[in-house]
PDB file of N, CA and C in Angstrom:
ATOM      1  N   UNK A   1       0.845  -1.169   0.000  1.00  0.00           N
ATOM      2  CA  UNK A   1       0.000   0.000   0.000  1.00  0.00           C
ATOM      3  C   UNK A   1       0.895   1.239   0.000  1.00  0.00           C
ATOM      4  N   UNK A   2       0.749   2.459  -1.052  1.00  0.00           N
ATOM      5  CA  UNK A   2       1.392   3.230  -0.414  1.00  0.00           C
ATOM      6  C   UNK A   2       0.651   4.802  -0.218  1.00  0.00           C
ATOM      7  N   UNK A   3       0.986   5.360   0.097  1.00  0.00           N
ATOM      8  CA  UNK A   3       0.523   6.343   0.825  1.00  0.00           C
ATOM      9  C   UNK A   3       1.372   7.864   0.431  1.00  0.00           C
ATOM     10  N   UNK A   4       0.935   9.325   0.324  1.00  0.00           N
ATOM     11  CA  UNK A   4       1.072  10.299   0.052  1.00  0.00           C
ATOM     12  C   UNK A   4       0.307  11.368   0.989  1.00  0.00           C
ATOM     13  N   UNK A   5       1.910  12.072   2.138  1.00  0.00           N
ATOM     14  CA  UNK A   5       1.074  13.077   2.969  1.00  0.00           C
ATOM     15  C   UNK A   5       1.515  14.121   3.007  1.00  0.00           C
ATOM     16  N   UNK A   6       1.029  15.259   2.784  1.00  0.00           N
ATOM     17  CA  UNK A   6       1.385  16.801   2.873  1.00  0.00           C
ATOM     18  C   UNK A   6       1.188  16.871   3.811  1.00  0.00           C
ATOM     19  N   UNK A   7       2.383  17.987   4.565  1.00  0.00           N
ATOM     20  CA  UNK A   7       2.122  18.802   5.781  1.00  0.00           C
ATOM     21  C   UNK A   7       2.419  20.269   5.175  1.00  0.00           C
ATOM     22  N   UNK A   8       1.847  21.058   5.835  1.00  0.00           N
ATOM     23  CA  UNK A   8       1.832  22.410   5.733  1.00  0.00           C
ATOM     24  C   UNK A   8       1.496  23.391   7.004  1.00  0.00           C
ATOM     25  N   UNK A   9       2.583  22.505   7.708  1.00  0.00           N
ATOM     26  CA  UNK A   9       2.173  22.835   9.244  1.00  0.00           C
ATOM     27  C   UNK A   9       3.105  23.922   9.659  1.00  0.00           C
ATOM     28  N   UNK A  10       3.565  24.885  10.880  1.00  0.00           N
ATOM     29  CA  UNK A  10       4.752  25.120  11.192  1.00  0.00           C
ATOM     30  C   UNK A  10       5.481  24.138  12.394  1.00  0.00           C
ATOM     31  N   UNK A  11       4.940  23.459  12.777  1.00  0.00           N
ATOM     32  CA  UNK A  11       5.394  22.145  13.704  1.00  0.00           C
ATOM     33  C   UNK A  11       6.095  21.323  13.044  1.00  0.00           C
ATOM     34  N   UNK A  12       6.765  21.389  11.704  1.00  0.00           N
ATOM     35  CA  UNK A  12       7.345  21.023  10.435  1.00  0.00           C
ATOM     36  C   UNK A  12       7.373  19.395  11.254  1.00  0.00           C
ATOM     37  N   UNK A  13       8.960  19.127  11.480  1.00  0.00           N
ATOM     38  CA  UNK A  13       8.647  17.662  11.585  1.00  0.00           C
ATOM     39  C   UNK A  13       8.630  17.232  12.915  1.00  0.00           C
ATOM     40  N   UNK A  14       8.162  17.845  13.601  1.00  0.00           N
ATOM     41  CA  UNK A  14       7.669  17.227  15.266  1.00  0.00           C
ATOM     42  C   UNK A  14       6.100  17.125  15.528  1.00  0.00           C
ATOM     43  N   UNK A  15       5.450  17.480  14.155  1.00  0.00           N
ATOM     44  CA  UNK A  15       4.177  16.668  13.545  1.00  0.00           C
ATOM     45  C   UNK A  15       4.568  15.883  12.697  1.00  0.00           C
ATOM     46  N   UNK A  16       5.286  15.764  11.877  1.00  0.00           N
ATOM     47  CA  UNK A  16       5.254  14.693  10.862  1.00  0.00           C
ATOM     48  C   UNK A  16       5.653  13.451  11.245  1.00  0.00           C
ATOM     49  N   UNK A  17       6.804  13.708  12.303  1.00  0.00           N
ATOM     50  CA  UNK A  17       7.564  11.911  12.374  1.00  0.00           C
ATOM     51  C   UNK A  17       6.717  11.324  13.631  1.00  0.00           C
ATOM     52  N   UNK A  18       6.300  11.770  14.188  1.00  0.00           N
ATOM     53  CA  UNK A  18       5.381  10.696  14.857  1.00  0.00           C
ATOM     54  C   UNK A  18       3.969  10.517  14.629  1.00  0.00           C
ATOM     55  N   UNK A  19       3.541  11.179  13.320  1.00  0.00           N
ATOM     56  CA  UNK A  19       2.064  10.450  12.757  1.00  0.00           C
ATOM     57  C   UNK A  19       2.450   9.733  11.585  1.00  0.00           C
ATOM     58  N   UNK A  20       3.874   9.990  11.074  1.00  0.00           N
ATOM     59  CA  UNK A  20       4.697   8.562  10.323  1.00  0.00           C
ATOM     60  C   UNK A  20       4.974   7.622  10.949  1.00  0.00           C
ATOM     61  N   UNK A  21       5.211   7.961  11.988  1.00  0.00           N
ATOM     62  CA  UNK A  21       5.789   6.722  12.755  1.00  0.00           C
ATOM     63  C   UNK A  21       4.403   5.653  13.069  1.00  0.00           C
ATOM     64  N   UNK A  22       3.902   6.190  13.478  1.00  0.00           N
ATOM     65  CA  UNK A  22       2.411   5.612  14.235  1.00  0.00           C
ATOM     66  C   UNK A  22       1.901   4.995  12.850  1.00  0.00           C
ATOM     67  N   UNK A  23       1.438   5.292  12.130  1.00  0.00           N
ATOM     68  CA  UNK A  23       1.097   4.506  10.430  1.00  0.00           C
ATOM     69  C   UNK A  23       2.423   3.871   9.884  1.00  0.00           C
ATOM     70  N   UNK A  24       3.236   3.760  10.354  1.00  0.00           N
ATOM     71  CA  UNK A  24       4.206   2.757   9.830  1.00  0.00           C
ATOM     72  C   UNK A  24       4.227   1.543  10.749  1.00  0.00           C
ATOM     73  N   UNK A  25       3.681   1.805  12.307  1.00  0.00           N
ATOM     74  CA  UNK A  25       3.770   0.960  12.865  1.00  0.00           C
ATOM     75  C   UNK A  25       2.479   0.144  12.715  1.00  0.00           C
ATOM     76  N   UNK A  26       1.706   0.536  12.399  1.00  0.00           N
ATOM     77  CA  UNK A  26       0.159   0.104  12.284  1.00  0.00           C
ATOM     78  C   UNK A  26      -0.064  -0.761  10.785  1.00  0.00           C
ATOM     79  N   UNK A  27       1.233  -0.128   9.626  1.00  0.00           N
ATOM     80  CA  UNK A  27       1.050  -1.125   8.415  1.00  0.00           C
ATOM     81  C   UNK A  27       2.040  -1.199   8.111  1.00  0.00           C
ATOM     82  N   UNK A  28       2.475  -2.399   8.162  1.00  0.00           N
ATOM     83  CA  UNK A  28       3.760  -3.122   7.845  1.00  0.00           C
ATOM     84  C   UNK A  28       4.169  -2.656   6.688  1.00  0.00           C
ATOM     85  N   UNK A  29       3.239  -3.274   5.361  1.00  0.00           N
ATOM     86  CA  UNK A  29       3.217  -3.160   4.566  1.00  0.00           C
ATOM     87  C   UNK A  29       3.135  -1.237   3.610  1.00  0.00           C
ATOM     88  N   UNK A  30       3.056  -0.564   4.391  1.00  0.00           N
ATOM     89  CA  UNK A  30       2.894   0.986   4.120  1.00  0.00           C
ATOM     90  C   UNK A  30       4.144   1.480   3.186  1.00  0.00           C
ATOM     91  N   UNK A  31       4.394   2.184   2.370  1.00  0.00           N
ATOM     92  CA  UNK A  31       5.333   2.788   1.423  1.00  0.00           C
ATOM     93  C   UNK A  31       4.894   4.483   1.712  1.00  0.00           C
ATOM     94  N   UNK A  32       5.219   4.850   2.488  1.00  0.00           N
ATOM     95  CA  UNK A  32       5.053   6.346   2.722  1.00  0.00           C
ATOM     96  C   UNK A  32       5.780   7.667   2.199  1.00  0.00           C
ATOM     97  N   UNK A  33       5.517   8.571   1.451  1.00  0.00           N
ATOM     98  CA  UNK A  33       6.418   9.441   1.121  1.00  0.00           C
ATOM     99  C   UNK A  33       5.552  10.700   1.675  1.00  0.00           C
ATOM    100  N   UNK A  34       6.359  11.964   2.112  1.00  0.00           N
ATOM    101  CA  UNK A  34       5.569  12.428   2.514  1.00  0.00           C
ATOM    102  C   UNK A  34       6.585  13.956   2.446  1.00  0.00           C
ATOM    103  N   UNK A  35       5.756  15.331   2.541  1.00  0.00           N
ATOM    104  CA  UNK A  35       6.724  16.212   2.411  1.00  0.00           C
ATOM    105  C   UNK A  35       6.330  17.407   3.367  1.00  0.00           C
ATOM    106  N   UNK A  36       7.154  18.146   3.499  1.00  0.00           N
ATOM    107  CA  UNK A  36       7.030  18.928   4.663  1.00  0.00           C
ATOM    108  C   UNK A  36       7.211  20.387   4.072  1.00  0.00           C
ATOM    109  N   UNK A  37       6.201  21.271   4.257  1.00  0.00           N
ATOM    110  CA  UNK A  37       6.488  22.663   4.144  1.00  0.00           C
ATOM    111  C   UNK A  37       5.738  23.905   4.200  1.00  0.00           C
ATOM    112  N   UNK A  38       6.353  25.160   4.720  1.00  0.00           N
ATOM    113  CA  UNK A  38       5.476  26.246   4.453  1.00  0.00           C
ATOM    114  C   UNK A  38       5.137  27.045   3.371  1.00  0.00           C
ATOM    115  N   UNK A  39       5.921  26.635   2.704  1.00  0.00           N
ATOM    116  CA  UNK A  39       5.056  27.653   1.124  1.00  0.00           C
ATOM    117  C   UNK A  39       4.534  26.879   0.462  1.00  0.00           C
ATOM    118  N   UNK A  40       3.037  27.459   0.791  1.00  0.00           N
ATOM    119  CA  UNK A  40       1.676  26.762  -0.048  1.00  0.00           C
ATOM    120  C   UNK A  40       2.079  26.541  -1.652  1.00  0.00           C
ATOM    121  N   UNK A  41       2.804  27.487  -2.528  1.00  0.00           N
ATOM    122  CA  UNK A  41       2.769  27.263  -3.972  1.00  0.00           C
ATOM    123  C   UNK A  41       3.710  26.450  -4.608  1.00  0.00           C
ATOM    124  N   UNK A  42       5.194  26.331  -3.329  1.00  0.00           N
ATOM    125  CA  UNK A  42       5.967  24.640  -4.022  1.00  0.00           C
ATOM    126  C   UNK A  42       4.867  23.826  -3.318  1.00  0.00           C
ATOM    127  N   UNK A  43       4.338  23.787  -2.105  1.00  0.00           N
ATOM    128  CA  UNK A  43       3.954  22.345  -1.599  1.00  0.00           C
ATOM    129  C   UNK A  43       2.997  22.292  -3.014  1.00  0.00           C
ATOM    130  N   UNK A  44       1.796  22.942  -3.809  1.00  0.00           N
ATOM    131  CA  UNK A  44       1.107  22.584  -4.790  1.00  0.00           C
ATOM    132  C   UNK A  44       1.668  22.021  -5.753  1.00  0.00           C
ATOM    133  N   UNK A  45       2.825  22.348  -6.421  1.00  0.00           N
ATOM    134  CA  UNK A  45       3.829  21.876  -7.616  1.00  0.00           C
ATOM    135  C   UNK A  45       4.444  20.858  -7.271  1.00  0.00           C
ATOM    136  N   UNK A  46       4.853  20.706  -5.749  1.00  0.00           N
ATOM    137  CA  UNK A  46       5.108  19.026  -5.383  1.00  0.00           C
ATOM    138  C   UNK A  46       3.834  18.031  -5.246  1.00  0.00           C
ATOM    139  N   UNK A  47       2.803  18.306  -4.838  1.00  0.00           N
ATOM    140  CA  UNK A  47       1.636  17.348  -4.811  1.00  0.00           C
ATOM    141  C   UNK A  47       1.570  17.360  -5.978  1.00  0.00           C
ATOM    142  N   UNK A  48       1.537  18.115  -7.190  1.00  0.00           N
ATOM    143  CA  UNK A  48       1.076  17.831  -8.268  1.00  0.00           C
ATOM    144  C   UNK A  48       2.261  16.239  -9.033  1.00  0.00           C
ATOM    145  N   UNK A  49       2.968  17.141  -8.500  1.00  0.00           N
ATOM    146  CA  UNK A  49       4.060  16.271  -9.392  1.00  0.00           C
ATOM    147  C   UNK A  49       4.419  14.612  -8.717  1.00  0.00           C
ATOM    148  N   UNK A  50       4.187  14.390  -7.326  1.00  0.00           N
ATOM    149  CA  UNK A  50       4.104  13.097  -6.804  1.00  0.00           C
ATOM    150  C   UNK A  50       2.873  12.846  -6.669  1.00  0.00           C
ATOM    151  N   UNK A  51       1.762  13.219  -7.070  1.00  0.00           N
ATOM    152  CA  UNK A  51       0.623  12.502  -7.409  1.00  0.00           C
ATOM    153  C   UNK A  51       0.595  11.545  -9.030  1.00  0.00           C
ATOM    154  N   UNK A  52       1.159  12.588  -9.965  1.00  0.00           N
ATOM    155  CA  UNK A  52       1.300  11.813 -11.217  1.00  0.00           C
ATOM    156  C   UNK A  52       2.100  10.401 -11.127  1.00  0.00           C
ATOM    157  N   UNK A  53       3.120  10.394 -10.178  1.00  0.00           N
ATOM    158  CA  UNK A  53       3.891   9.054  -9.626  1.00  0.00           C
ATOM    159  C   UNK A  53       3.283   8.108  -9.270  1.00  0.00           C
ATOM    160  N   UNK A  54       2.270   8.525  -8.438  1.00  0.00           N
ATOM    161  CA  UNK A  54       1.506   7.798  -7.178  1.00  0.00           C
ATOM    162  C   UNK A  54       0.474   6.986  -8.559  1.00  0.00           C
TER     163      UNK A  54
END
């Protein structure tokens, strides 16, 4: 299974690695990529562009 998560938090990654962590522990099987950031107009040009992947 894999999985695709935006954050767009300012808690950058002391939100991200432990609600990765917690869904990695919960699916073995999980392929997670996930990206971290405050400017709304790359994070859009990166979802766009690892969605076409996904």
């Amino acid at each position: 299974m894999k999985a695709l998560i935006t954050f767009n938090h300012p808690g950058g990654k002391n939100v991200v690695l432990p609600v990765a962590r917690h869904l990695l522990r919960e699916n073995s099987d999980l392929e997670l990529d996930f990206v971290i950031t405050s400017n709304l107009k790359e994070l859009e040009k990166d979802f766009q562009a690892r969605t076409k992947v996904f």
